[in-house]
C-alpha atoms as a PDB file:
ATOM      1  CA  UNK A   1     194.324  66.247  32.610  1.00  0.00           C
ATOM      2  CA  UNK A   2     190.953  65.532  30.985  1.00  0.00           C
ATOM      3  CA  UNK A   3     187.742  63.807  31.970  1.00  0.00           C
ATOM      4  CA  UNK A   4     185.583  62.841  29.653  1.00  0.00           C
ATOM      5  CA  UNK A   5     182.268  61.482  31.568  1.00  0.00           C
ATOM      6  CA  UNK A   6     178.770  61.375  30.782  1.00  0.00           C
ATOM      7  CA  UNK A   7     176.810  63.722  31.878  1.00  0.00           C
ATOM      8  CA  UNK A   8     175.026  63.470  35.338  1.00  0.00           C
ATOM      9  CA  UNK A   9     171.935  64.924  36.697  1.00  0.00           C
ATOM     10  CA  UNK A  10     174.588  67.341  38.993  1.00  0.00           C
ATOM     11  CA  UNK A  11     176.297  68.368  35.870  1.00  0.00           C
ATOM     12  CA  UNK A  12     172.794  70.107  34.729  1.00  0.00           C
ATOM     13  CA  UNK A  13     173.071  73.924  36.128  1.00  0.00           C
ATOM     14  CA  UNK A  14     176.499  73.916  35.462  1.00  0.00           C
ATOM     15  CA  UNK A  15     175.970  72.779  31.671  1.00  0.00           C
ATOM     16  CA  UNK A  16     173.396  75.218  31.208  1.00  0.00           C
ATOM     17  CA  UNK A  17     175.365  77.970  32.198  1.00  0.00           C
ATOM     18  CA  UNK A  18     178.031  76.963  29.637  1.00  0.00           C
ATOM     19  CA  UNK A  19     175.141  76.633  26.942  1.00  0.00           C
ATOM     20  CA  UNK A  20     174.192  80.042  28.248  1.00  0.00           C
ATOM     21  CA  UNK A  21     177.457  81.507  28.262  1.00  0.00           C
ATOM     22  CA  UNK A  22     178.334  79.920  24.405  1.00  0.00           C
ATOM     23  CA  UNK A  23     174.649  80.633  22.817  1.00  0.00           C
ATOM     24  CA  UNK A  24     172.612  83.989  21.990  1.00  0.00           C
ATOM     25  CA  UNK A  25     169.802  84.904  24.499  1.00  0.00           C
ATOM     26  CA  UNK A  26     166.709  82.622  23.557  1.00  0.00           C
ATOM     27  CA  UNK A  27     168.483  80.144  22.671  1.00  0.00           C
ATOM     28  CA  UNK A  28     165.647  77.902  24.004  1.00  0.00           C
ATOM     29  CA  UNK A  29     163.000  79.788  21.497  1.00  0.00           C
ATOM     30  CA  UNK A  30     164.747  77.576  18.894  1.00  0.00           C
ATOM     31  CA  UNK A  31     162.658  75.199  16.446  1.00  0.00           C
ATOM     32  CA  UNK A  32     165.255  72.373  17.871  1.00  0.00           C
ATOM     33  CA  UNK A  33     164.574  73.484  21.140  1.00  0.00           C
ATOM     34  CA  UNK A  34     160.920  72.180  21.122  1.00  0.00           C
ATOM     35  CA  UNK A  35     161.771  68.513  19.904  1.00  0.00           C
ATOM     36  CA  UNK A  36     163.840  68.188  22.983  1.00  0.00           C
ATOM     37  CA  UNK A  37     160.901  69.755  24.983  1.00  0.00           C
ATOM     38  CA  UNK A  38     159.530  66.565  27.463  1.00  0.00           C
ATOM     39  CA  UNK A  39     161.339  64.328  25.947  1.00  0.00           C
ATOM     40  CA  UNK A  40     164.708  62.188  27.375  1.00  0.00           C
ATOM     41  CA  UNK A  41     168.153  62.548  26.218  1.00  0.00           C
ATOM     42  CA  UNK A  42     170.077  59.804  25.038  1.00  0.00           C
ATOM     43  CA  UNK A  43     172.082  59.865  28.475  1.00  0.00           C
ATOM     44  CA  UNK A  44     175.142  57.419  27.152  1.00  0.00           C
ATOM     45  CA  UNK A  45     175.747  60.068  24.710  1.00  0.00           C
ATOM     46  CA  UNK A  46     175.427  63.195  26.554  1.00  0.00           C
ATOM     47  CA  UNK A  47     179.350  64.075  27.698  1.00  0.00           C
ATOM     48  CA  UNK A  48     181.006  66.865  29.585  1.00  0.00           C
ATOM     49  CA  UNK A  49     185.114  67.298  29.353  1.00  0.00           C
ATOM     50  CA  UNK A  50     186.345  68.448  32.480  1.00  0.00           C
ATOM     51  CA  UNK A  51     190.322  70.069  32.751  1.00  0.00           C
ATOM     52  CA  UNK A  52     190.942  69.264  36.700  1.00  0.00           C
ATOM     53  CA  UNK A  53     187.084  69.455  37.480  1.00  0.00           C
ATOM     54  CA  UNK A  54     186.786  72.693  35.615  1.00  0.00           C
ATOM     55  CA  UNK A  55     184.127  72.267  33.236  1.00  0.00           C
ATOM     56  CA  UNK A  56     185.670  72.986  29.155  1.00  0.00           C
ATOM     57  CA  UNK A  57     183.100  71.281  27.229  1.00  0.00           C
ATOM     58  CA  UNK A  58     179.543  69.412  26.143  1.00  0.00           C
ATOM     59  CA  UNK A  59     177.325  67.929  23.807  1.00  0.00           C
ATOM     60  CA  UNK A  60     174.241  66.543  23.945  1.00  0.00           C
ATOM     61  CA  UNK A  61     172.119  64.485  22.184  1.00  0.00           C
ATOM     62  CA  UNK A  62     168.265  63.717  21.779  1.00  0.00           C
ATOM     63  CA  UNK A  63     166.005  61.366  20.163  1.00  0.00           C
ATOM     64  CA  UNK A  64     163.486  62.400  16.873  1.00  0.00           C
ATOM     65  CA  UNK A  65     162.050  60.474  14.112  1.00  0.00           C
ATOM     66  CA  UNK A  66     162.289  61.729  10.612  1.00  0.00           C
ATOM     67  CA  UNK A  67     159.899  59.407   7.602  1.00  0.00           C
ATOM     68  CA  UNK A  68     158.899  57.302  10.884  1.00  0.00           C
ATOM     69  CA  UNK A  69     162.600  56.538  11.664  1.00  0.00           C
ATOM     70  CA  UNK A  70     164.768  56.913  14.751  1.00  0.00           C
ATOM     71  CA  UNK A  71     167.282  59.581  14.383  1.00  0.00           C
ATOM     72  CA  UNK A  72     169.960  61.013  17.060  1.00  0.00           C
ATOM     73  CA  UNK A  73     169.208  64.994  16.975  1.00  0.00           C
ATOM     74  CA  UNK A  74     172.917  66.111  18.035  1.00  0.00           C
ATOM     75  CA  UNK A  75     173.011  69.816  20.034  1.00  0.00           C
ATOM     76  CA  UNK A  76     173.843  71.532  21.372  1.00  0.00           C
ATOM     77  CA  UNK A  77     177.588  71.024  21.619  1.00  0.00           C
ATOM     78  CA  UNK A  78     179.604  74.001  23.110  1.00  0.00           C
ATOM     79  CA  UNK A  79     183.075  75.020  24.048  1.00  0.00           C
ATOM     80  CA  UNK A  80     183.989  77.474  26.475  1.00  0.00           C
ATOM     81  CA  UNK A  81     184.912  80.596  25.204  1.00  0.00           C
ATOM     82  CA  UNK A  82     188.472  80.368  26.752  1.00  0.00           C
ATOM     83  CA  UNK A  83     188.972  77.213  25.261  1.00  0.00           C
ATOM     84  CA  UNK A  84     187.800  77.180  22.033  1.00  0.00           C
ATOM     85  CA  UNK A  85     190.316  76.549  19.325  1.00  0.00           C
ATOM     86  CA  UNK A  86     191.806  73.728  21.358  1.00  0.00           C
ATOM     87  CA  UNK A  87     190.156  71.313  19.305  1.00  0.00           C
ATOM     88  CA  UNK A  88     187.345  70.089  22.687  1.00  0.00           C
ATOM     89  CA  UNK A  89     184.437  70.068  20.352  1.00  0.00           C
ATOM     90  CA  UNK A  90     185.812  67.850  17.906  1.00  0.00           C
ATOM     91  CA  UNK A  91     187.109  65.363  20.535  1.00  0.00           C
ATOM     92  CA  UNK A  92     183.339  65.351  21.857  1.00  0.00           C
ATOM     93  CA  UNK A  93     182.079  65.246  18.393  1.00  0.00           C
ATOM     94  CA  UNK A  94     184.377  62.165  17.191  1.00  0.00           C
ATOM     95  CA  UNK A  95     183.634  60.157  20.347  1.00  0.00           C
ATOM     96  CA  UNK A  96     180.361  60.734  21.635  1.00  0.00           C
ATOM     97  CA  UNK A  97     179.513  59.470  17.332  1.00  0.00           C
ATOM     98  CA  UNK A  98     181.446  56.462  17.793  1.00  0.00           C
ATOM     99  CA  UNK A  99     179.872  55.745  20.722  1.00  0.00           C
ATOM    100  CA  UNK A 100     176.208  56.163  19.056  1.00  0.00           C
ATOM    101  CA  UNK A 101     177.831  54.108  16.293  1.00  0.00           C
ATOM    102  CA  UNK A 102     178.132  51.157  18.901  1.00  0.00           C
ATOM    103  CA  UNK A 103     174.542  51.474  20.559  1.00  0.00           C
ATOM    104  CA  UNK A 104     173.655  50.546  17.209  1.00  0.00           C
ATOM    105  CA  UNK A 105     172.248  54.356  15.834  1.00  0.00           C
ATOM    106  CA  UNK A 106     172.322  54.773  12.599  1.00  0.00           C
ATOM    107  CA  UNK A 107     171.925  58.458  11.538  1.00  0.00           C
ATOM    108  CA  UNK A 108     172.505  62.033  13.306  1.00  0.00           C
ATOM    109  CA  UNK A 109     170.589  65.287  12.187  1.00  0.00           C
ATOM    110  CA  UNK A 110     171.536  68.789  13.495  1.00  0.00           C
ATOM    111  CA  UNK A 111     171.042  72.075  12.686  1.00  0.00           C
ATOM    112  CA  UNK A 112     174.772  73.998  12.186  1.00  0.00           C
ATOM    113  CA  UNK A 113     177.430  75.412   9.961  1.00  0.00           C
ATOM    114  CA  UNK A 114     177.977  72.800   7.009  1.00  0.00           C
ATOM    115  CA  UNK A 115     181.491  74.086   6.540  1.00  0.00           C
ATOM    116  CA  UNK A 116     182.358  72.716  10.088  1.00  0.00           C
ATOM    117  CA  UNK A 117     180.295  69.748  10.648  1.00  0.00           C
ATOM    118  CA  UNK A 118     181.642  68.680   6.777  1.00  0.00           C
ATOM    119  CA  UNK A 119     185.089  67.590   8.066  1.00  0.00           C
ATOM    120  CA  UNK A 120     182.878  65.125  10.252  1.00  0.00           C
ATOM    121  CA  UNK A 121     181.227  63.829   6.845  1.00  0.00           C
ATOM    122  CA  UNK A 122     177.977  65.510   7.929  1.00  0.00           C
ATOM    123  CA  UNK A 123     176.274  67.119   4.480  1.00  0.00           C
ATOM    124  CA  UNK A 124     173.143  68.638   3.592  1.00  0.00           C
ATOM    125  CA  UNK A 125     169.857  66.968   4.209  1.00  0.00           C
ATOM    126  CA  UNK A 126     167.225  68.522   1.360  1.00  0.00           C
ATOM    127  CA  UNK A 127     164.781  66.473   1.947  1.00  0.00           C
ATOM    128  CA  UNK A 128     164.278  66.561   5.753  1.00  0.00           C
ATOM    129  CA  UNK A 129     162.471  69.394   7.464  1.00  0.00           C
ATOM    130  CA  UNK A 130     163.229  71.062  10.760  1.00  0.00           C
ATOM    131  CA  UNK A 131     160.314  73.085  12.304  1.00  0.00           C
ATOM    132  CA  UNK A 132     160.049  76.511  11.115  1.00  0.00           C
ATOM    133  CA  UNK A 133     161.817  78.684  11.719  1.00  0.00           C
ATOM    134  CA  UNK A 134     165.193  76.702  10.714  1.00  0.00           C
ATOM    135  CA  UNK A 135     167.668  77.572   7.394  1.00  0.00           C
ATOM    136  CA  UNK A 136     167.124  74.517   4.892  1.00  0.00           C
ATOM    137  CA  UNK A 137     170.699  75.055   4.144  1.00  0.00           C
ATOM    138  CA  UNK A 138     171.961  73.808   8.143  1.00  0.00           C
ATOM    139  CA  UNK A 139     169.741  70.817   8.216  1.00  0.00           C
ATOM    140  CA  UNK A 140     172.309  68.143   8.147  1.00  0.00           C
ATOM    141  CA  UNK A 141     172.926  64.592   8.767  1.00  0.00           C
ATOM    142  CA  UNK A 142     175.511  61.649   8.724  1.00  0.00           C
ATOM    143  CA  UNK A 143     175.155  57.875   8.319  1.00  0.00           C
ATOM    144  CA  UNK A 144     176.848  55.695  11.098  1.00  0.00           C
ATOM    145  CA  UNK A 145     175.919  53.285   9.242  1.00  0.00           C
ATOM    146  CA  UNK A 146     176.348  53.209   5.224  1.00  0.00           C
ATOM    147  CA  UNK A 147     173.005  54.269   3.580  1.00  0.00           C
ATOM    148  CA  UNK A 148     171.185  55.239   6.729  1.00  0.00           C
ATOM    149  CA  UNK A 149     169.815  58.368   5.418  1.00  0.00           C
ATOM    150  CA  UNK A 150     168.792  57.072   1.853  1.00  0.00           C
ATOM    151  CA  UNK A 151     165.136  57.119   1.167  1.00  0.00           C
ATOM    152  CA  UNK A 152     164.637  58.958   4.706  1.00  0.00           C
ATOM    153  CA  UNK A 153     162.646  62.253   3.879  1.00  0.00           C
ATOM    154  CA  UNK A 154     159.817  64.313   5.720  1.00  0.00           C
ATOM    155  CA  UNK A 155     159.547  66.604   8.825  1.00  0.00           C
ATOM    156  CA  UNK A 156     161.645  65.968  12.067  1.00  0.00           C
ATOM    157  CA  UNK A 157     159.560  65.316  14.910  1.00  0.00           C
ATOM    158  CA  UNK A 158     159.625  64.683  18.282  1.00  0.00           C
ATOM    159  CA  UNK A 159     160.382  60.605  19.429  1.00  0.00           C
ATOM    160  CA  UNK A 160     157.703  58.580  20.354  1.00  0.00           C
ATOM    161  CA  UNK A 161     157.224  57.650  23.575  1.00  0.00           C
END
């Protein structure tokens, strides 16, 4: 049976070494990597899935401002190799967003494959800017709420305090 819980403090090794596990070596050297650098998570929306305690999957989720305005930074999300294909990430995906979409967030950015994160209505953001060195053609984003990326343009940086 699952458990889907947010992610604790305890979790943290134990999530890393999944991230580890799921990613390439230097993962952390990554432009997305440095927005996340001293700054919070959004904790509500930060979830592992557990099988009998056995950790399968996680997401995370951080805040940045794009244009001045707050924006959920969604990633990493990974799946353990042994249970990918199961359809984890997409359970994660579809209710850690629903949750943001009732703490009242209005837009998600990440940096990803546009032919998976499509079937979650994410699409490509040409006018926002990830640090360098980042593919234009994976920036993308999603409104939780309708409109939320019109008219929002410029570089992604880190949230103010």
């Amino acid at each position: 049976m699952y458990q889907l819980e947010e992610e604790t403090d305890a979790d943290w090794w134990e999530v890393e070494a999944l991230y580890d596990l799921c990613f390439a070596p230097g993962r952390t050297a990554l432009s997305s990597y440095r927005l996340r650098d001293g700054v919070a998570p959004v904790r509500p929306l930060c979830l592992v899935l557990r099988e009998d305690g056995v950790l399968a999957a996680v997401i995370r989720y951080w805040p940045v401002q794009v244009g001045g305005r707050r924006v959920l930074l969604l990633g990493p999300v990974a799946v353990h190799p042994t249970r990918q294909g199961e359809g984890l990430g997409g359970l994660l995906m579809l209710e850690s967003l629903a949750e943001a979409r009732r703490l009242g967030w209005e837009r998600v950015l990440l940096v990803g494959d546009a032919p998976y994160y499509s079937r979650f209505g994410f699409e490509k953001l040409p006018d926002v800017v990830m640090p360098p060195p980042t593919n234009p053609d994976r920036v993308l984003g999603l409104d939780l709420t309708p409109g939320a990326w019109h008219g929002v343009q410029g570089d992604v940086v880190k949230a103010a305090d």
